[in-house]
Protein backbone atom coordinates (compact mmCIF):
# COMPACT_ATOMS: atom_id res chain seq x y z
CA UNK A 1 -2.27 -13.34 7.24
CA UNK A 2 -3.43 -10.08 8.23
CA UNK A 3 -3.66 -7.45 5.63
CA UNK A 4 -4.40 -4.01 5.59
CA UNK A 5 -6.75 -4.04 2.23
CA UNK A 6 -10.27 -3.48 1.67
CA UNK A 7 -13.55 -6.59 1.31
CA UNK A 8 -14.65 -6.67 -2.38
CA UNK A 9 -17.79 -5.01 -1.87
CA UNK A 10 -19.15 -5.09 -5.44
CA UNK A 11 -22.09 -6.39 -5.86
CA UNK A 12 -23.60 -5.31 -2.06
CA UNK A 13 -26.79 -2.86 -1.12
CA UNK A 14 -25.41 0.39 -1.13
CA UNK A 15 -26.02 0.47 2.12
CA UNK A 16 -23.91 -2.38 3.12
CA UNK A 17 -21.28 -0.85 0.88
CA UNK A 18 -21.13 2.29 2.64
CA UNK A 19 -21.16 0.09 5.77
CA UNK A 20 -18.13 -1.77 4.56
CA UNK A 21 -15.84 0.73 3.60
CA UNK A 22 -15.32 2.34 7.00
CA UNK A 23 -13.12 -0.32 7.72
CA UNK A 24 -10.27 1.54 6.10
CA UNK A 25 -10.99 3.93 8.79
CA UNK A 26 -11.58 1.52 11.42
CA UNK A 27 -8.28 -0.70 10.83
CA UNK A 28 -6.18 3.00 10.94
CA UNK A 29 -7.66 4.03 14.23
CA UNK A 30 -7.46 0.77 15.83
CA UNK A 31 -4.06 0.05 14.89
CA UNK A 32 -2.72 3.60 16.22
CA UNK A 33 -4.42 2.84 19.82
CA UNK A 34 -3.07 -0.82 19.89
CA UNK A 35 -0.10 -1.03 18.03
CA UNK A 36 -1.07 -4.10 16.37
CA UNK A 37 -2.43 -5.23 13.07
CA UNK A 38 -3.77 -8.47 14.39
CA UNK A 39 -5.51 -6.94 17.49
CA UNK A 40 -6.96 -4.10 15.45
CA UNK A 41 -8.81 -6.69 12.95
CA UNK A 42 -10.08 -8.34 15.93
CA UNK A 43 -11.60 -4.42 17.54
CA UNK A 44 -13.23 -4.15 13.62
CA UNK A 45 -14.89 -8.04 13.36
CA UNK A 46 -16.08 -6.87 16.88
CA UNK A 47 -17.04 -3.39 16.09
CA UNK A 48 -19.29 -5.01 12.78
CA UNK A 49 -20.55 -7.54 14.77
CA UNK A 50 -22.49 -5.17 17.35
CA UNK A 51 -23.56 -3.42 14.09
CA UNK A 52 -25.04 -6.64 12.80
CA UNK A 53 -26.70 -7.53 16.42
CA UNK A 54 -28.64 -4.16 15.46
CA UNK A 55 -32.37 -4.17 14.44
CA UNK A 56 -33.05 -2.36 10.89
CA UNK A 57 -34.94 0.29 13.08
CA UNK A 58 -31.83 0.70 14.74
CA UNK A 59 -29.60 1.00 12.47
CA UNK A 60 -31.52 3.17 10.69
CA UNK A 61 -31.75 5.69 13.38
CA UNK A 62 -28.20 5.95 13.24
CA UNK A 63 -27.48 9.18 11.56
CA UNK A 64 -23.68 8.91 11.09
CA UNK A 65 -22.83 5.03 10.69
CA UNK A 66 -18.89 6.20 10.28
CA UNK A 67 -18.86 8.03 13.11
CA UNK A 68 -21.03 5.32 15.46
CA UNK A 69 -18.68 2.52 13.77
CA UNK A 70 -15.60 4.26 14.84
CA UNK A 71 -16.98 5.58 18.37
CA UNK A 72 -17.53 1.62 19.20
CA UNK A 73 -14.40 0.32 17.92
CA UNK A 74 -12.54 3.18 19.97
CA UNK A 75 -14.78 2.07 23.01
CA UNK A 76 -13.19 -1.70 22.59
CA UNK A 77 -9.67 -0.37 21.58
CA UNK A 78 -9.95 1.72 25.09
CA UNK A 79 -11.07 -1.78 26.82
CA UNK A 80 -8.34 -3.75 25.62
CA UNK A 81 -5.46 -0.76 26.30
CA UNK A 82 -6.69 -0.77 30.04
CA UNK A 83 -5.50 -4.77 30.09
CA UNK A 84 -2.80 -4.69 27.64
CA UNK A 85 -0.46 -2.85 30.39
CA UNK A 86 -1.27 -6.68 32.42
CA UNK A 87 -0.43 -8.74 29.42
CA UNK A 88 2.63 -6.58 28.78
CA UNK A 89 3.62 -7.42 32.91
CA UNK A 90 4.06 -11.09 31.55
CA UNK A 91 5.66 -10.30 28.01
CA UNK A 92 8.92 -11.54 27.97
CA UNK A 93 11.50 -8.66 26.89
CA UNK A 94 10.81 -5.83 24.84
CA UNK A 95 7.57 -5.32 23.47
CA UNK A 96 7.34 -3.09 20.26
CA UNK A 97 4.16 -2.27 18.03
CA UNK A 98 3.78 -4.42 15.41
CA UNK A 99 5.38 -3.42 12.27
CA UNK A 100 3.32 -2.18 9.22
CA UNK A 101 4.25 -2.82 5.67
CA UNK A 102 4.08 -1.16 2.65
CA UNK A 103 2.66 2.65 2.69
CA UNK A 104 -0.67 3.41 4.64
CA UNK A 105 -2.65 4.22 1.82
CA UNK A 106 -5.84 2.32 2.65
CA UNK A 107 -6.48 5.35 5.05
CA UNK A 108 -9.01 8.18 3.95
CA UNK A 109 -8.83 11.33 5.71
CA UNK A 110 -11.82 12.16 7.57
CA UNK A 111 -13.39 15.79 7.09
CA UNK A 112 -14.10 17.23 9.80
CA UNK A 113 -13.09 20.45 12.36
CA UNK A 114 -11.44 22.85 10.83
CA UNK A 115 -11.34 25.29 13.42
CA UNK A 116 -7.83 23.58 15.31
CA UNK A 117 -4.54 25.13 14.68
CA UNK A 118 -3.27 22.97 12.08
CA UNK A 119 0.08 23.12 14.24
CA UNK A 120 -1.77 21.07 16.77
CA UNK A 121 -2.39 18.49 13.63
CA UNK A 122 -0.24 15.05 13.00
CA UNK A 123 -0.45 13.32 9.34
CA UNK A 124 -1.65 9.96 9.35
CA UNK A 125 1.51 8.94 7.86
CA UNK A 126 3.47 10.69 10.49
CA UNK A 127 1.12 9.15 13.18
CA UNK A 128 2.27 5.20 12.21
CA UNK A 129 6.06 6.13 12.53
CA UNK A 130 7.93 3.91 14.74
CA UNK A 131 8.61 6.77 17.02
CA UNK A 132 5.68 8.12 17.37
CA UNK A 133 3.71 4.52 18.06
CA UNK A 134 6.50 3.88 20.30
CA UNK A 135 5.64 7.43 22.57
CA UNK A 136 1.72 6.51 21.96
CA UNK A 137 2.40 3.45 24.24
CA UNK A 138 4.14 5.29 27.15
CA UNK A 139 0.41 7.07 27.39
CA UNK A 140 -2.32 6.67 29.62
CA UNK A 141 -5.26 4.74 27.35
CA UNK A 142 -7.49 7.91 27.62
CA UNK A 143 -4.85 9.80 26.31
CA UNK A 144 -3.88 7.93 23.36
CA UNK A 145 -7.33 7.51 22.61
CA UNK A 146 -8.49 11.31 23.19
CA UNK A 147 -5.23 12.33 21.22
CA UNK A 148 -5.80 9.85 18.02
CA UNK A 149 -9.38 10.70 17.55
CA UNK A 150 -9.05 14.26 18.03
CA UNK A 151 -5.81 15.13 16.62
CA UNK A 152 -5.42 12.61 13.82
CA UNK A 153 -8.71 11.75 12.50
CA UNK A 154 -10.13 15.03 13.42
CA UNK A 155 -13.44 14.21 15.80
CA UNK A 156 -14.71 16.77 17.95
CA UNK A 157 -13.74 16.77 21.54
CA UNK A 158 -17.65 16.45 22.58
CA UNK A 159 -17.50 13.34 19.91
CA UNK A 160 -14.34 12.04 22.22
CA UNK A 161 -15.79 12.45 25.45
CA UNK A 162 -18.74 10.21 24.43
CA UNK A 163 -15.62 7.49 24.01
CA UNK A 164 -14.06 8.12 26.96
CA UNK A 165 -16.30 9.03 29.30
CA UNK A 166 -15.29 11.86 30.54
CA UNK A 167 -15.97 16.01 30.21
CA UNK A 168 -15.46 17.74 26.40
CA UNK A 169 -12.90 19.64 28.38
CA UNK A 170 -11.23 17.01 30.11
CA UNK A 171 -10.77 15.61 26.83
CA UNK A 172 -8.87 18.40 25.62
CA UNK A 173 -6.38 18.33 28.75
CA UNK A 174 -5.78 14.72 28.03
CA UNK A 175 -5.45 15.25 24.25
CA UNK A 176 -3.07 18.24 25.43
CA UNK A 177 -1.25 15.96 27.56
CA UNK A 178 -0.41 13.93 24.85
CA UNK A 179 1.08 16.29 22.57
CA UNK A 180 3.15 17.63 25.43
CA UNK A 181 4.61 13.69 25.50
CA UNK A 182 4.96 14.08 22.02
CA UNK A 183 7.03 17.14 21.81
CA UNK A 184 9.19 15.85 24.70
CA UNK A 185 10.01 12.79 23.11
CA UNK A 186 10.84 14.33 19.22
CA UNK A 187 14.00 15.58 18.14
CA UNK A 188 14.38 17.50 14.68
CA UNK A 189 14.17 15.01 12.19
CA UNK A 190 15.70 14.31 9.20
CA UNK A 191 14.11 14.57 5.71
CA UNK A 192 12.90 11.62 4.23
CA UNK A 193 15.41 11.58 1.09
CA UNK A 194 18.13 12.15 3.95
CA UNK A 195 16.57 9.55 6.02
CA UNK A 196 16.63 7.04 3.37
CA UNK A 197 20.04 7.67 2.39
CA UNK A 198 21.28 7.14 5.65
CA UNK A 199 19.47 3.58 6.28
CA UNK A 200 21.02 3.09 2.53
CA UNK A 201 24.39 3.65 3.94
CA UNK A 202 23.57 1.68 7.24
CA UNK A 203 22.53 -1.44 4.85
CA UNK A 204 25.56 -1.38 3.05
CA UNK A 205 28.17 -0.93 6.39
CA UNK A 206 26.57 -3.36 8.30
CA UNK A 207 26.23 -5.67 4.79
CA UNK A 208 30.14 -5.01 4.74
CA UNK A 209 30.52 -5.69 8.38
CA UNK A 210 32.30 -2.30 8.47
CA UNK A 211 32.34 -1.62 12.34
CA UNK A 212 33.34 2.13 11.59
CA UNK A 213 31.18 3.04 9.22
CA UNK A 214 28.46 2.01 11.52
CA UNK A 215 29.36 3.74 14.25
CA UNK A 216 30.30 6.66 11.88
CA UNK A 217 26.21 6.59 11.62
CA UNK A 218 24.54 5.94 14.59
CA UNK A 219 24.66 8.96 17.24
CA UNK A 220 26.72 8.33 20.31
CA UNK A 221 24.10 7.43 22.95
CA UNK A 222 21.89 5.37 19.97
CA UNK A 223 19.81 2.52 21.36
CA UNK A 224 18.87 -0.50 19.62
CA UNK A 225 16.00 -2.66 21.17
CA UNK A 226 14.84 -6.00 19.78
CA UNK A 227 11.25 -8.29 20.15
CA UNK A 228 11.27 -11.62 20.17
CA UNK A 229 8.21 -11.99 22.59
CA UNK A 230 10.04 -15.04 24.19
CA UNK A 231 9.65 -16.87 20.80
CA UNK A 232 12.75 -16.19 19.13
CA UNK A 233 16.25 -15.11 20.44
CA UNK A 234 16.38 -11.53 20.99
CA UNK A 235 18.11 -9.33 23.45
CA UNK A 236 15.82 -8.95 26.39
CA UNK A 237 17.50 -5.17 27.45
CA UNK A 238 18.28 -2.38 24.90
CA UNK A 239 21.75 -2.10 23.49
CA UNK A 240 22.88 0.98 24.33
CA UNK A 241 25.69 2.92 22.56
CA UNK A 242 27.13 3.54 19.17
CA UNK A 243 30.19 0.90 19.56
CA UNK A 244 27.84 -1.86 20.90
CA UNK A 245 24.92 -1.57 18.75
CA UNK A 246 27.54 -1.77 15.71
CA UNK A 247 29.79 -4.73 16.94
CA UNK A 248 26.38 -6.55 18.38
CA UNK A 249 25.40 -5.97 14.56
CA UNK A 250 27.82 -7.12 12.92
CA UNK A 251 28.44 -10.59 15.09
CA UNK A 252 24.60 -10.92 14.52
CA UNK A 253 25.60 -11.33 10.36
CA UNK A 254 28.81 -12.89 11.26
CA UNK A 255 26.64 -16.25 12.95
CA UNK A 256 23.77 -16.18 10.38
CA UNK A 257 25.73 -15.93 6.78
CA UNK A 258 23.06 -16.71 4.68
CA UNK A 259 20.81 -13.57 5.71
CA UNK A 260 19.57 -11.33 3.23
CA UNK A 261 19.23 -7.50 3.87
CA UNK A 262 16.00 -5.69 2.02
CA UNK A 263 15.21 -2.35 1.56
CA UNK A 264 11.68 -1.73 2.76
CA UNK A 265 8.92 0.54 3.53
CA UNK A 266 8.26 0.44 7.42
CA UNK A 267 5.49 2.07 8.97
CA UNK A 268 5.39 5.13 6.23
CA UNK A 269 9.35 5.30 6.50
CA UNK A 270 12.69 3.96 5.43
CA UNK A 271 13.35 0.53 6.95
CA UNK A 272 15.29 -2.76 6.35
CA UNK A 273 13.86 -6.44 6.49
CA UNK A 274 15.67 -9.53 6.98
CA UNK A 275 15.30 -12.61 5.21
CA UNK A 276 16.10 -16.18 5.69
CA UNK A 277 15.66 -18.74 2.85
CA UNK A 278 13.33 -16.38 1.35
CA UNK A 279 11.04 -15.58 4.98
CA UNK A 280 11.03 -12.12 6.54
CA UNK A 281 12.78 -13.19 9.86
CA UNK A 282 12.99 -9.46 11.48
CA UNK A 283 11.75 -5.59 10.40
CA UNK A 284 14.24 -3.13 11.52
CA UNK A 285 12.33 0.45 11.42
CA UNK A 286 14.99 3.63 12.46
CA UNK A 287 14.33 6.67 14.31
CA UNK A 288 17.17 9.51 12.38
CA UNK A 289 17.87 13.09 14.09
CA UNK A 290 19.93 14.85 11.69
CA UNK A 291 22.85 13.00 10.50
CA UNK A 292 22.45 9.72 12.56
CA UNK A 293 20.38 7.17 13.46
CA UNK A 294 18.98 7.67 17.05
CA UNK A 295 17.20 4.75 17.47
CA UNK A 296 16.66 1.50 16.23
CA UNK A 297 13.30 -1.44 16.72
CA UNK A 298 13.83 -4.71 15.41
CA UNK A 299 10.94 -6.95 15.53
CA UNK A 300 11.60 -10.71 15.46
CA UNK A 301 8.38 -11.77 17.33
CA UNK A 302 6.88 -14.31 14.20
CA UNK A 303 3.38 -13.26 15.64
CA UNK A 304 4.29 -9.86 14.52
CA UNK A 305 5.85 -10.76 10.82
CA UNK A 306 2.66 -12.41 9.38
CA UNK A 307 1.81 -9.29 7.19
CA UNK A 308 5.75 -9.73 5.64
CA UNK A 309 5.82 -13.89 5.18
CA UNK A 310 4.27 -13.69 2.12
CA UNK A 311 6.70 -10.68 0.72
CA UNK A 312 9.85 -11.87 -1.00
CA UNK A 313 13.19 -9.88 -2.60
């Protein structure tokens, strides 16, 4: 299963040590780029690796290991974006990022420029929303990459262009980009007390198979779009609408009886699991504007539930 935790590193050189726990760090960045927990431990046994192919010497004359650690794994991440938009040709259905469990605390904030309007800054718990991952894939890959590393974990844009490969400036125009997607894309959301109240609410109506009070909480034009990556049944096209996204809902209950609703965590926000005989069988995360739920993911792909297997009611 892939996890999100740190190595035990007592015991190590301090050296290796410091070596070691970048991979909070690492894991956070490569998961924002790709979208996946499974591909991002992949960029960080890759991104170790070409540390370890390193002479001493070399190493050594490494002034920043954090900074050459994450530089590298960005360098992969930006390989594998440029062939994920192949892969995703073939995907069958919807694909959605991978959901995360749990709160994002194995992320440390890295210091860094100060001198950017703050306004032009995203939280790293804001930056693993389902939204906001969901907008990050619509990118180019030198956009999501300029924008991550500049405007969530707070590298220079000269540090950026050395990833990309392209001008300090051009950087800033794709990072720019980015946030102009961003802002597009976001409507004003609801506060997270609110937010979790209304996925509450939405647990209990669609528990209840209470058609109207669903529909009482999902806006008009809501849209609810499932991944099952061809493994599991899922709708291949969105549902679109307030009226079908509750009645598809509440038939989906209606054929499964034994399903069991949880209150969880998803990627830093209020979201609902289901479980089967005691295994998480899909992750529903929620996008809510105001009053009502905007948008819903549900992720049913099993290749994309290892991290919740293990988690029970």
């Amino acid at each position: 299963m892939n996890t999100l935790s740190e190595p035990e590193v007592g015991g190590l050189d301090p050296g290796l040590s410091a070596i070691m726990s970048e991979r909070h760090q690492l894991i956070g960045v490569a998961y924002r780029l790709l979208g996946s927990l499974a591909d991002a431990e992949d960029v960080v046994q890759e991104t170790y690796a070409r540390w370890y192919a390193m002479s001493h010497e070399q190493q050594e004359a490494i002034n920043r290991p954090g900074a050459w650690l994450t530089k590298v794994a960005s360098r992969i991440c930006l390989d594998l974006l440029g062939s994920a938009r192949a892969r995703r040709e073939s995907y069958v259905g919807e694909w959605i990022p991978e959901p995360l469990p749990g709160r994002p605390e194995w992320i440390n904030e890295r210091p860094g420029d100060t001198t950017v309007d703050p306004a032009e800054r995203v939280t790293l718990d804001e930056s693993v929303h389902m939204a906001f991952l969901v907008v990050l894939d619509s990118m180019t890959p030198a956009e999501r990459v300029a924008f991550i590393l500049h405007d969530v974990f707070r590298y220079s844009f000269a540090e950026v262009a050395q990833v990309v490969g392209r001008t300090p400036a051009a950087c800033r125009q794709l990072a720019s980009s980015a946030r102009r997607r961003i802002r597009a894309s976001q409507a004003p959301e609801a506060a997270a007390d609110r937010r979790a109240g209304i996925v509450r609410e939405f647990k209990r109506a669609w528990e209840a198979k209470d058609i109207d009070a669903l529909i009482g909480l999902l806006d008009p034009d809501a849209s609810a779009i499932g991944d099952g990556g061809g493994l599991v049944l899922a709708e291949l096209r969105p549902v679109e609408g307030d009226g079908q996204i509750a009645r598809y809902l509440v038939d989906l209950v209606g054929m499964a009886p034994d399903l069991t609703i949880l209150e969880r965590t998803v990627n830093a926000q209020a979201g609902l699991t289901v479980q089967q005989d005691g295994v998480t069988v899909a992750v529903f995360a929620f996008d809510v504007a105001g009053d009502r739920i905007a948008h819903i993911w549900a992720v049913r792909n099993p290749e994309k539930l290892r991290p919740w297997t293990a988690q029970t009611a």
